[in-house]
PDB file of N, CA and C in Angstrom:
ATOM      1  N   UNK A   1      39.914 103.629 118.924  1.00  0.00           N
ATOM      2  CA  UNK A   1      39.225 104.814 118.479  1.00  0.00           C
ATOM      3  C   UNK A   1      40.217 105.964 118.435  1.00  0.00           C
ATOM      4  N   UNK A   2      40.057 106.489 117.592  1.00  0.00           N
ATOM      5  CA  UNK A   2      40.861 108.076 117.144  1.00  0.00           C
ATOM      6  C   UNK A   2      40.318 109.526 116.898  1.00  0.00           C
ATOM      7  N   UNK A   3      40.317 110.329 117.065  1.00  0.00           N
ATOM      8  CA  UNK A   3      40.411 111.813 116.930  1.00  0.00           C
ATOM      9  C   UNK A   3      41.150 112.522 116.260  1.00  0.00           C
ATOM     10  N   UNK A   4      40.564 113.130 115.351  1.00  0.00           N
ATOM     11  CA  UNK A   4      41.546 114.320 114.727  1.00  0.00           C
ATOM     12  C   UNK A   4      41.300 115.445 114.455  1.00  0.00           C
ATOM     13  N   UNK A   5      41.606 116.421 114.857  1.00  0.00           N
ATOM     14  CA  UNK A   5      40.996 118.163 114.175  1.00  0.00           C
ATOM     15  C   UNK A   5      41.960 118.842 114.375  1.00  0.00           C
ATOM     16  N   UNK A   6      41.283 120.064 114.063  1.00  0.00           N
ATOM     17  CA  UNK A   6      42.706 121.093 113.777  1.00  0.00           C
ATOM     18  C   UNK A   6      42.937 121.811 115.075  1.00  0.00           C
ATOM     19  N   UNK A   7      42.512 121.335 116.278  1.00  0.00           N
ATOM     20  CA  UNK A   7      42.920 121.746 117.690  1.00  0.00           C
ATOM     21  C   UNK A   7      43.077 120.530 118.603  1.00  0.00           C
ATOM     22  N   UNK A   8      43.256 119.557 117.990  1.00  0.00           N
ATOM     23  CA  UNK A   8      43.321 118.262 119.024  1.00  0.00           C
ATOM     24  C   UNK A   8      43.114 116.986 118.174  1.00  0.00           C
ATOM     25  N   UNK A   9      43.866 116.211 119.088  1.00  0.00           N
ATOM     26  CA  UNK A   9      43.583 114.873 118.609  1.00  0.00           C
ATOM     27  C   UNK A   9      43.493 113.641 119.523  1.00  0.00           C
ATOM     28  N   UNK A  10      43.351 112.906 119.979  1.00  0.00           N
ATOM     29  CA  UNK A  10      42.899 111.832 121.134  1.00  0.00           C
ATOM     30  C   UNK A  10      43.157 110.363 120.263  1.00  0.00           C
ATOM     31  N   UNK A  11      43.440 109.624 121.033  1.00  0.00           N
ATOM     32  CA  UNK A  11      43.621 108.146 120.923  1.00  0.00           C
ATOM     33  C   UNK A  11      42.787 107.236 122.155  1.00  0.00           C
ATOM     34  N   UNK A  12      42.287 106.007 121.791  1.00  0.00           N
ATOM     35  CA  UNK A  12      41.853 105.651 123.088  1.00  0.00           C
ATOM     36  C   UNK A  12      40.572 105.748 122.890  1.00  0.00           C
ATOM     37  N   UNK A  13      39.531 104.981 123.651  1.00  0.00           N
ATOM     38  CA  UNK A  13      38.613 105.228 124.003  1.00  0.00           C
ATOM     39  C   UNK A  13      37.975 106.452 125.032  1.00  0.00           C
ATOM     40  N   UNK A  14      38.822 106.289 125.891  1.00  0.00           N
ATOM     41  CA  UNK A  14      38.644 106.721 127.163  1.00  0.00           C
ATOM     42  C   UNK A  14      38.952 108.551 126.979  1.00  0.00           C
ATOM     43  N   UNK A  15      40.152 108.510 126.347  1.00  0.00           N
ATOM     44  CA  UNK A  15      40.845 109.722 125.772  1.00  0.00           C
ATOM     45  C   UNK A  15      39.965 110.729 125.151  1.00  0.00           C
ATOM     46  N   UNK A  16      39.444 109.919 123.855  1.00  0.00           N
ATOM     47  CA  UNK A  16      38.135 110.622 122.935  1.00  0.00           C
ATOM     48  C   UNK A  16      37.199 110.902 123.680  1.00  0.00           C
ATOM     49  N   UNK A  17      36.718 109.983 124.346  1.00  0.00           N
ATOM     50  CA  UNK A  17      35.405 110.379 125.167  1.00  0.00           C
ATOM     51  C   UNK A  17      35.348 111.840 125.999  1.00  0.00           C
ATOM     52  N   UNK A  18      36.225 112.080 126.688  1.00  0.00           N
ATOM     53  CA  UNK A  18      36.762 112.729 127.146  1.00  0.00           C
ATOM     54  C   UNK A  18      37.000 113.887 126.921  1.00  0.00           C
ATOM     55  N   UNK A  19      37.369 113.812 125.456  1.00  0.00           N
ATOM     56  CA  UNK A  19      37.248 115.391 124.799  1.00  0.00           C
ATOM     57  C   UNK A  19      36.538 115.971 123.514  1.00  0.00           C
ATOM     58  N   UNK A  20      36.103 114.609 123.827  1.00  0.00           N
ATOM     59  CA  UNK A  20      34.341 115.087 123.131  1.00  0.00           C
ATOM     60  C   UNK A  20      33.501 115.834 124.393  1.00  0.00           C
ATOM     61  N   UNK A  21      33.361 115.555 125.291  1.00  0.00           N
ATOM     62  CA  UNK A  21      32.563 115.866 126.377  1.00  0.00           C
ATOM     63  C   UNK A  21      33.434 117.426 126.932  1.00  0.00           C
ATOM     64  N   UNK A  22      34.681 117.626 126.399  1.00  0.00           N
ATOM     65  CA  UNK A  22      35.180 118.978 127.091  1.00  0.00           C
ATOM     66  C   UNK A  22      34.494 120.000 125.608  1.00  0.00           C
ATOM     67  N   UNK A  23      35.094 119.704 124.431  1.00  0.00           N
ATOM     68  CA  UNK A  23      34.335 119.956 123.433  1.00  0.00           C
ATOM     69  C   UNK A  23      32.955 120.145 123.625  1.00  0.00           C
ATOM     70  N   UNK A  24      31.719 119.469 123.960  1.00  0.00           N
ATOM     71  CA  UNK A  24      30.694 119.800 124.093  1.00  0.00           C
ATOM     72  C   UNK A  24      30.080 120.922 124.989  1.00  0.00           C
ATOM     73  N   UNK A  25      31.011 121.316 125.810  1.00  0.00           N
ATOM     74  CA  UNK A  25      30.951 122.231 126.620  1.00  0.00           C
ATOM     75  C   UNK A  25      31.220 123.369 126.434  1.00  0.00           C
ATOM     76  N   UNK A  26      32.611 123.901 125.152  1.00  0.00           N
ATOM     77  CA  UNK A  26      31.973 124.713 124.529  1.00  0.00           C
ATOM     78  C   UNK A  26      31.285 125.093 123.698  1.00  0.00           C
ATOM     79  N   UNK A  27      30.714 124.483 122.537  1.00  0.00           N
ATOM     80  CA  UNK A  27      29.657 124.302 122.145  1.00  0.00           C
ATOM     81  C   UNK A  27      28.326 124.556 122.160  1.00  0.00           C
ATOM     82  N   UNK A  28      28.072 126.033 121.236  1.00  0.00           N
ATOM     83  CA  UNK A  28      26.639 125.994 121.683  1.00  0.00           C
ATOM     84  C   UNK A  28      25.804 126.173 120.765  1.00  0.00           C
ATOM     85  N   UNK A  29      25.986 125.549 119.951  1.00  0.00           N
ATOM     86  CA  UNK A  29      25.156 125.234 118.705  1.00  0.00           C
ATOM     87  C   UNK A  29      25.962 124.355 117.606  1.00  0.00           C
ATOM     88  N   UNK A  30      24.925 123.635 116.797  1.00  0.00           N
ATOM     89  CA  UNK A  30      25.644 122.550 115.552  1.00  0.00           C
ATOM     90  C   UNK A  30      24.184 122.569 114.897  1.00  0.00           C
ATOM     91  N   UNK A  31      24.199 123.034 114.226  1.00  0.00           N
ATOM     92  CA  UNK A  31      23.140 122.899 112.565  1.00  0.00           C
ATOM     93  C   UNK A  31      23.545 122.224 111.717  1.00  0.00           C
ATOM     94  N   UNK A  32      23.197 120.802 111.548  1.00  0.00           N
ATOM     95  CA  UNK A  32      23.086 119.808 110.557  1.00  0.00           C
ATOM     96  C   UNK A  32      22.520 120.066 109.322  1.00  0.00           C
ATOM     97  N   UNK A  33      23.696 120.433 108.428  1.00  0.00           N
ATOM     98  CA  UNK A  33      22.961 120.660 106.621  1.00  0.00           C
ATOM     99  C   UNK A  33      22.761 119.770 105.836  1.00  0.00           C
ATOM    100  N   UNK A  34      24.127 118.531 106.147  1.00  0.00           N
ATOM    101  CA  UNK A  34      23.446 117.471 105.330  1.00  0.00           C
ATOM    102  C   UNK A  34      24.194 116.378 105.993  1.00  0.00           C
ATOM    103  N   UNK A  35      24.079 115.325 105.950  1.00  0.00           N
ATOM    104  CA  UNK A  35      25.008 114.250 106.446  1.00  0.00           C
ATOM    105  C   UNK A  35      24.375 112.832 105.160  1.00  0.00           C
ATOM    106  N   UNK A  36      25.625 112.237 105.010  1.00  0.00           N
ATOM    107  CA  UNK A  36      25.372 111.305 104.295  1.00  0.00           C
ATOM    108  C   UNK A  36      26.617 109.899 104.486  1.00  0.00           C
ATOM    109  N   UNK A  37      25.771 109.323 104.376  1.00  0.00           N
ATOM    110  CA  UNK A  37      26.037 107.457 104.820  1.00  0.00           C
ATOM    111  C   UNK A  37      26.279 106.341 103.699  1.00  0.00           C
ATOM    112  N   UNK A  38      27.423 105.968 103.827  1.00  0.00           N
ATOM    113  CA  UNK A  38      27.916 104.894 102.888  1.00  0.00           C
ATOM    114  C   UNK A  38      28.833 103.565 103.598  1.00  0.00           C
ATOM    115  N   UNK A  39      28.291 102.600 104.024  1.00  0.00           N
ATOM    116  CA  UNK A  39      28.734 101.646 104.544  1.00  0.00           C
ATOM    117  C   UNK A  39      29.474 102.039 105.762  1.00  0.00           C
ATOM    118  N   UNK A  40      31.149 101.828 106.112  1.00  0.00           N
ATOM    119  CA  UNK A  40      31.005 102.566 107.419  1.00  0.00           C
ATOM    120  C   UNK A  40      31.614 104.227 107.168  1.00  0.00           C
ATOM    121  N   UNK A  41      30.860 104.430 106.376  1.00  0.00           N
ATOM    122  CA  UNK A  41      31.609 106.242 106.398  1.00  0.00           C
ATOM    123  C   UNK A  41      30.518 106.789 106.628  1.00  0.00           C
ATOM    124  N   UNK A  42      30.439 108.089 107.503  1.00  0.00           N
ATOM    125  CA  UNK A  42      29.214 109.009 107.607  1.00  0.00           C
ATOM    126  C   UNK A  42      30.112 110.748 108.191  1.00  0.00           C
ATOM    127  N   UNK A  43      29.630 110.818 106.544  1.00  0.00           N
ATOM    128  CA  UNK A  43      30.040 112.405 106.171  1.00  0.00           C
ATOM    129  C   UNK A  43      29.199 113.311 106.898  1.00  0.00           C
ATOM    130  N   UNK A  44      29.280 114.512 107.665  1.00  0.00           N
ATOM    131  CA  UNK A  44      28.103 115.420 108.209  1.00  0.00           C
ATOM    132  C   UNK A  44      28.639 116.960 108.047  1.00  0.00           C
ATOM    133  N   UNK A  45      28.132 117.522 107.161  1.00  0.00           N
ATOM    134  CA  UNK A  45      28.430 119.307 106.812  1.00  0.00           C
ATOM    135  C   UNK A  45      27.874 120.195 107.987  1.00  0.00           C
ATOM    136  N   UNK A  46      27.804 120.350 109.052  1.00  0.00           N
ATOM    137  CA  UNK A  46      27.562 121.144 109.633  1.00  0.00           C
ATOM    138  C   UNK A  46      28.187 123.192 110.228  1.00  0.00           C
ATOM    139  N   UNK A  47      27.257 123.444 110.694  1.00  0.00           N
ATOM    140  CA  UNK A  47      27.269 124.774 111.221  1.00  0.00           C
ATOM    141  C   UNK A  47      27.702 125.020 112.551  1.00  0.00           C
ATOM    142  N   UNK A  48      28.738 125.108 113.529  1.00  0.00           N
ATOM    143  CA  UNK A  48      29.106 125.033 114.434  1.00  0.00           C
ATOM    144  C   UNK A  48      29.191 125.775 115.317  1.00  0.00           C
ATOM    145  N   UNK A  49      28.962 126.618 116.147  1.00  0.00           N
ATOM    146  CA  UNK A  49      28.437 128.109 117.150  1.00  0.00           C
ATOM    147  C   UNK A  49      29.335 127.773 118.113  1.00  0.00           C
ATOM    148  N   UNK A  50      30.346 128.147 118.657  1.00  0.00           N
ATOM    149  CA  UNK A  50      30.922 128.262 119.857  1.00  0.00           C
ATOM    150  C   UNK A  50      30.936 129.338 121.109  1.00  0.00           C
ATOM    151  N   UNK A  51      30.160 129.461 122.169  1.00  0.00           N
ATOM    152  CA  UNK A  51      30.226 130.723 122.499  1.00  0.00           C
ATOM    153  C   UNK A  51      29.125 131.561 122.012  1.00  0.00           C
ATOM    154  N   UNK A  52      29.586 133.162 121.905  1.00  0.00           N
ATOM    155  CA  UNK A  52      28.573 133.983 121.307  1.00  0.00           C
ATOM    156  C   UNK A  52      29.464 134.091 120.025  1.00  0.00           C
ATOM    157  N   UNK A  53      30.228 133.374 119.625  1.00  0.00           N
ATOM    158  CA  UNK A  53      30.643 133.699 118.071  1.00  0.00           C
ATOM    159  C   UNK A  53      30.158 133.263 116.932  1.00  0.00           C
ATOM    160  N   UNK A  54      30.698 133.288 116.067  1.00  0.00           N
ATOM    161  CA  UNK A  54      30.044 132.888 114.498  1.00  0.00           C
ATOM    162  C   UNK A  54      29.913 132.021 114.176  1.00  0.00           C
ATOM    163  N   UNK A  55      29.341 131.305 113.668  1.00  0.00           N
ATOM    164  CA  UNK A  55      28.952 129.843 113.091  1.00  0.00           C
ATOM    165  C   UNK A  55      30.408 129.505 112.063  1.00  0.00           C
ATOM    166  N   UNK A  56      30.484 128.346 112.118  1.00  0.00           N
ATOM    167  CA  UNK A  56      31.902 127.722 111.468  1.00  0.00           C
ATOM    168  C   UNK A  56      31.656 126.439 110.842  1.00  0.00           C
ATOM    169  N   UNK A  57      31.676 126.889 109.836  1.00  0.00           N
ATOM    170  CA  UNK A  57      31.552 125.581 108.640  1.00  0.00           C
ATOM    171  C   UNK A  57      31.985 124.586 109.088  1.00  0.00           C
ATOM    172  N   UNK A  58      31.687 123.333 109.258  1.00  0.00           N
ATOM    173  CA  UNK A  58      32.537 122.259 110.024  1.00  0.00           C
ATOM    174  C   UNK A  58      31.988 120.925 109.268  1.00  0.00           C
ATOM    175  N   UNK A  59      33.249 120.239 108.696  1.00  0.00           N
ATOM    176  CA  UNK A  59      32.888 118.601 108.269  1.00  0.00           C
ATOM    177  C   UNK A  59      33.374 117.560 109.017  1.00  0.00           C
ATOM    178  N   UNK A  60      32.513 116.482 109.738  1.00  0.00           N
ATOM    179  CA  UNK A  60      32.767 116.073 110.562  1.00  0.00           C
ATOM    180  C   UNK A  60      32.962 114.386 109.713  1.00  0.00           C
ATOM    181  N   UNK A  61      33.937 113.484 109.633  1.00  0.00           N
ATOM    182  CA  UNK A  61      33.923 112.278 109.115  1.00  0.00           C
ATOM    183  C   UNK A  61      34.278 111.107 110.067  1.00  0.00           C
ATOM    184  N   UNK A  62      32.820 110.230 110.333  1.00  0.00           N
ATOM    185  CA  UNK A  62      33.013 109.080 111.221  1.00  0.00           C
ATOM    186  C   UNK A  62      33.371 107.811 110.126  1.00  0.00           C
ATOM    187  N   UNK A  63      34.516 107.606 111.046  1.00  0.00           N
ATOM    188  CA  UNK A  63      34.557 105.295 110.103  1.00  0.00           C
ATOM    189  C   UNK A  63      33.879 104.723 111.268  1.00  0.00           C
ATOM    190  N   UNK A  64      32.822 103.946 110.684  1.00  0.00           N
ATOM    191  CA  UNK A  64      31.917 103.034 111.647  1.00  0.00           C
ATOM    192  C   UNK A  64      33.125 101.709 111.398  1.00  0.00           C
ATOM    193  N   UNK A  65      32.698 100.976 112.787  1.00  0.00           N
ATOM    194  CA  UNK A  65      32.772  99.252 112.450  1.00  0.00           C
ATOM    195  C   UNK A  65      32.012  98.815 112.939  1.00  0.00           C
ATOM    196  N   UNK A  66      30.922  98.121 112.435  1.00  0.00           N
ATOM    197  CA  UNK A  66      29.739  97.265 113.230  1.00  0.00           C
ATOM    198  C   UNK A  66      28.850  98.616 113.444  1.00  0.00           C
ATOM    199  N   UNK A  67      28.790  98.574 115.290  1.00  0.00           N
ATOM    200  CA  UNK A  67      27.647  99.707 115.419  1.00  0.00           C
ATOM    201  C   UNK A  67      28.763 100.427 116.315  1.00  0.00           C
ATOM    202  N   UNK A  68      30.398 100.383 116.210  1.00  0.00           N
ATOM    203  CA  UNK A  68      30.539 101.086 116.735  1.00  0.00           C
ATOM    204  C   UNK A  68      31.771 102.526 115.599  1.00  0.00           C
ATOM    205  N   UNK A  69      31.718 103.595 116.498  1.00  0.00           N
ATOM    206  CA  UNK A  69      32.567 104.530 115.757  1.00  0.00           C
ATOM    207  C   UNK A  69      33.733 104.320 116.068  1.00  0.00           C
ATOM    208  N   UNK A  70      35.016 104.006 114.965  1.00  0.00           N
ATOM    209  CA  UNK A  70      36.327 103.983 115.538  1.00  0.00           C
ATOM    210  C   UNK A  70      37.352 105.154 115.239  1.00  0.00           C
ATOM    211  N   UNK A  71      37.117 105.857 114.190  1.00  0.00           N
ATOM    212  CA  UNK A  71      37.579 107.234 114.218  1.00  0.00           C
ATOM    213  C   UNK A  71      36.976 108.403 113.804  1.00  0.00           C
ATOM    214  N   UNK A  72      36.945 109.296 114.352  1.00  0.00           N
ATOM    215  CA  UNK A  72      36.495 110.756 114.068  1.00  0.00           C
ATOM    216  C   UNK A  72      37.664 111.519 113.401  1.00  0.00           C
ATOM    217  N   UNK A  73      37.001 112.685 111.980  1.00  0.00           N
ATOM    218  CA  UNK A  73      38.273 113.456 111.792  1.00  0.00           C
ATOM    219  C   UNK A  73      37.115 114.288 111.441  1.00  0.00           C
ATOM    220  N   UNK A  74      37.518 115.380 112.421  1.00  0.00           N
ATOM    221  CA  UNK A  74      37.212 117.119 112.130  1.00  0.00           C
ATOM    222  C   UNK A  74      37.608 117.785 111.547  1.00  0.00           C
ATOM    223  N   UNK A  75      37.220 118.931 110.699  1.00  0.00           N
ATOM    224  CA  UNK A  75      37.552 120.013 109.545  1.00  0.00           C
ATOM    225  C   UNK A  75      37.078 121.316 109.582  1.00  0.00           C
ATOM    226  N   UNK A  76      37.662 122.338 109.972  1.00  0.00           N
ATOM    227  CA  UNK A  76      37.342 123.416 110.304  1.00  0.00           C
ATOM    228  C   UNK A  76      38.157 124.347 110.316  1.00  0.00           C
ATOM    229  N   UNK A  77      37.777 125.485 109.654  1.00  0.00           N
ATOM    230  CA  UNK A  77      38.919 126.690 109.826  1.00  0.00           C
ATOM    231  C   UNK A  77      39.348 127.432 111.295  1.00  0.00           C
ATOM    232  N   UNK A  78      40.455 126.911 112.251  1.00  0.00           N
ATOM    233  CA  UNK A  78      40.681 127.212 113.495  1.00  0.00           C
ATOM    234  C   UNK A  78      41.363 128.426 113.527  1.00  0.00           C
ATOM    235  N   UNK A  79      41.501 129.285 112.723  1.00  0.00           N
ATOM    236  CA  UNK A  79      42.073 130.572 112.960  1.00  0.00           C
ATOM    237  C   UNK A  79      41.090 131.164 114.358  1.00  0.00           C
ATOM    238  N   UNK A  80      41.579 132.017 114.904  1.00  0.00           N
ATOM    239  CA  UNK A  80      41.362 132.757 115.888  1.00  0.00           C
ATOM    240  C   UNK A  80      40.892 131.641 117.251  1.00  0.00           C
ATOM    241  N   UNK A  81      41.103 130.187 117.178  1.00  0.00           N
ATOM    242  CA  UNK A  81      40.673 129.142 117.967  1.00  0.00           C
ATOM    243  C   UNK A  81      41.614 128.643 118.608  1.00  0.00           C
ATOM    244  N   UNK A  82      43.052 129.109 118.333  1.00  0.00           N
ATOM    245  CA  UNK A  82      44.275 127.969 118.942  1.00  0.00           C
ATOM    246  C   UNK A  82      44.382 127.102 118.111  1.00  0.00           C
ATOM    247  N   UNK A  83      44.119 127.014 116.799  1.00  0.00           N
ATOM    248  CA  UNK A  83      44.314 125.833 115.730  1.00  0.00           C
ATOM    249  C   UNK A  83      45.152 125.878 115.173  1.00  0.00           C
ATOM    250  N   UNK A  84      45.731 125.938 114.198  1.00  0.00           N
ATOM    251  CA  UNK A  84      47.044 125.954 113.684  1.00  0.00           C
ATOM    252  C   UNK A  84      46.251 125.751 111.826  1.00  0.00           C
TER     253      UNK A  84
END
């Protein structure tokens, strides 16, 4: 399993998990606009709230295998986030 965004990236199972769950913590909101599913790809456009700040356009792209997820890649404008 893999990770990628514009403030981090993880390898590993154990790794991802990991900072998905630090990620979720800051996190305080995700508004789902559309998500859409094609064999193992699942595209999701969301609205992202961190904090008391502004919502942030965010496209999130999972590759399934079977029933499980093996990579995540995040998309988001990280200015003022530590992103590059």
């Amino acid at each position: 399993m893999t990770f990628e965004g514009p403030v981090a990236t993880a390898s590993g199972v154990a790794e991802c998990v990991a900072g998905l769950v630090e990620m979720g913590k800051m996190i305080s909101g995700d508004q789902v606009e559309v998500r859409l599913a094609d064999d193992g790809n699942v595209l999701t456009w969301s609205t992202v709230r961190a904090g008391g700040g502004p919502g942030r356009p965010t496209v999130t792209w999972l590759r399934v295998h079977g029933e499980r997820i093996t990579a995540i890649r995040t998309v988001f404008d990280a200015r003022g986030t530590g992103g590059h």
